[in-house]
Each structure stands twice: as structure tokens, then as C-alpha cells.
Protein backbone atom coordinates (compact mmCIF):
# COMPACT_ATOMS: atom_id res chain seq x y z
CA UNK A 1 -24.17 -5.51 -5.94
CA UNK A 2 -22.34 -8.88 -5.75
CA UNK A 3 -18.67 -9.42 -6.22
CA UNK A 4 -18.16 -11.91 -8.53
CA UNK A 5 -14.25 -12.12 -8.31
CA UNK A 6 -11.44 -11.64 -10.36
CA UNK A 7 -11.59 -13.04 -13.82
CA UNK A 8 -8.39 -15.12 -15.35
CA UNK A 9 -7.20 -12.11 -17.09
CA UNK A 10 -7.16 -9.79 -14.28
CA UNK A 11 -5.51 -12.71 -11.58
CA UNK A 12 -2.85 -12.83 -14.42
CA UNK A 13 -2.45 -9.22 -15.06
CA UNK A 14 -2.05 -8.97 -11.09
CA UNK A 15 0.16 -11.63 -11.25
CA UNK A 16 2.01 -10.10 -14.11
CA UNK A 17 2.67 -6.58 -12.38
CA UNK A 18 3.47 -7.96 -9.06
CA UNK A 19 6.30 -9.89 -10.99
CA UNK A 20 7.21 -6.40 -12.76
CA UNK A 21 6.95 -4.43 -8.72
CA UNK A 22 9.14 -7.42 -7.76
CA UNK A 23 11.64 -6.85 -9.88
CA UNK A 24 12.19 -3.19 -9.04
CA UNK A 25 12.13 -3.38 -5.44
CA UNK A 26 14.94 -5.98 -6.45
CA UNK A 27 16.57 -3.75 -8.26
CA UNK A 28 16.02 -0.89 -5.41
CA UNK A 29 17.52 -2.69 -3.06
CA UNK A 30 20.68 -3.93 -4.94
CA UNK A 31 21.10 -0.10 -5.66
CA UNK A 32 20.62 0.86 -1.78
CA UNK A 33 23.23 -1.68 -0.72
CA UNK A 34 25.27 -0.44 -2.77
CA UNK A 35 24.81 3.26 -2.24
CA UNK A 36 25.03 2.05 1.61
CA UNK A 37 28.34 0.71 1.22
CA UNK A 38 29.78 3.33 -0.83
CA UNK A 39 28.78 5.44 2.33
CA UNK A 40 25.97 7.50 0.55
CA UNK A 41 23.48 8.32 3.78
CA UNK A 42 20.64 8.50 0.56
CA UNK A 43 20.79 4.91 0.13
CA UNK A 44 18.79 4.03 3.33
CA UNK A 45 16.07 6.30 2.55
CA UNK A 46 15.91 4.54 -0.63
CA UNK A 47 16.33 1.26 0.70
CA UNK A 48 13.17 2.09 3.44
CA UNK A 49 11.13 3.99 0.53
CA UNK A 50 11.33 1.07 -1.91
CA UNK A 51 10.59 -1.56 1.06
CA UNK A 52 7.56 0.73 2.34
CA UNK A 53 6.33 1.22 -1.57
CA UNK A 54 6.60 -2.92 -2.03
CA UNK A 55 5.09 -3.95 1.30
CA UNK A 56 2.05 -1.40 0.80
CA UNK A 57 1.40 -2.60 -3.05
CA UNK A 58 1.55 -6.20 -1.62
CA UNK A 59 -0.83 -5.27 1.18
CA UNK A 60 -3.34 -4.20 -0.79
CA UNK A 61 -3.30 -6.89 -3.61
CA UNK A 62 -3.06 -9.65 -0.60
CA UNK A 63 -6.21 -7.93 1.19
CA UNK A 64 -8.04 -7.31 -2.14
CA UNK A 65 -7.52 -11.09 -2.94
CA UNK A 66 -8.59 -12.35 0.18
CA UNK A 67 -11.94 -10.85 0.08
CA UNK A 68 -12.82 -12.63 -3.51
CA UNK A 69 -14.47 -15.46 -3.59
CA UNK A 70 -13.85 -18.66 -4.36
């Protein structure tokens, strides 16, 4: 069966929720730095986790796009 790409909706509904992912992993890391300088030892295992969850989703939406076609 063919792939016949992604259709405007879905590119923008991609676009939309890798906007919303952004904006967590933002917000994760503020709240690490901040737990890091208040001397929490938790806040670099949140800092790594939300960096490892943001760099996966990114992965696979990068990879995914690159195989549709034009």
C-alpha cells in the first residue's frame, strides 16, 4: 500500500502538539533548575527524564516526517 503523506490537518495537528511538548519540556526544565539550585538531587533526574522524553518524541516525529513524500 502506498503512503500518500500527511494531510494539512495532521502536519498542523503535529505541529500543534510539538508546540504543546515544547512547552512542557520548557516548563520541566525551568522546574529542574530550580529544584537543582535549591539543592534537591530529584531535580536532575527530572531535568534528564524530561530531556530524554522531548528528544525521543522529536525523534520520532523528525524520522516519521522524513520518510513522507513530497
Amino acid at each position: 500500500m502506498p503512503n500518500v503523506g500527511w494531510s494539512v490537518e495532521q502536519r498542523a495537528a503535529v505541529k500543534r502538539w510539538m508546540f504543546f511538548a515544547t512547552l512542557f519540556a520548557v516548563a520541566g526544565v525551568v522546574l529542574s533548575v530550580f529544584l537543582i539550585a535549591a539543592g534537591n538531587s530529584g531535580g536532575w533526574f527530572l531535568l534528564v527524564l524530561t530531556l530524554c522524553i522531548f528528544g525521543a518524541g522529536y525523534l520520532f516525529v523528525g524520522n516519521i516526517r522524513r520518510k513522507q513524500p513530497e
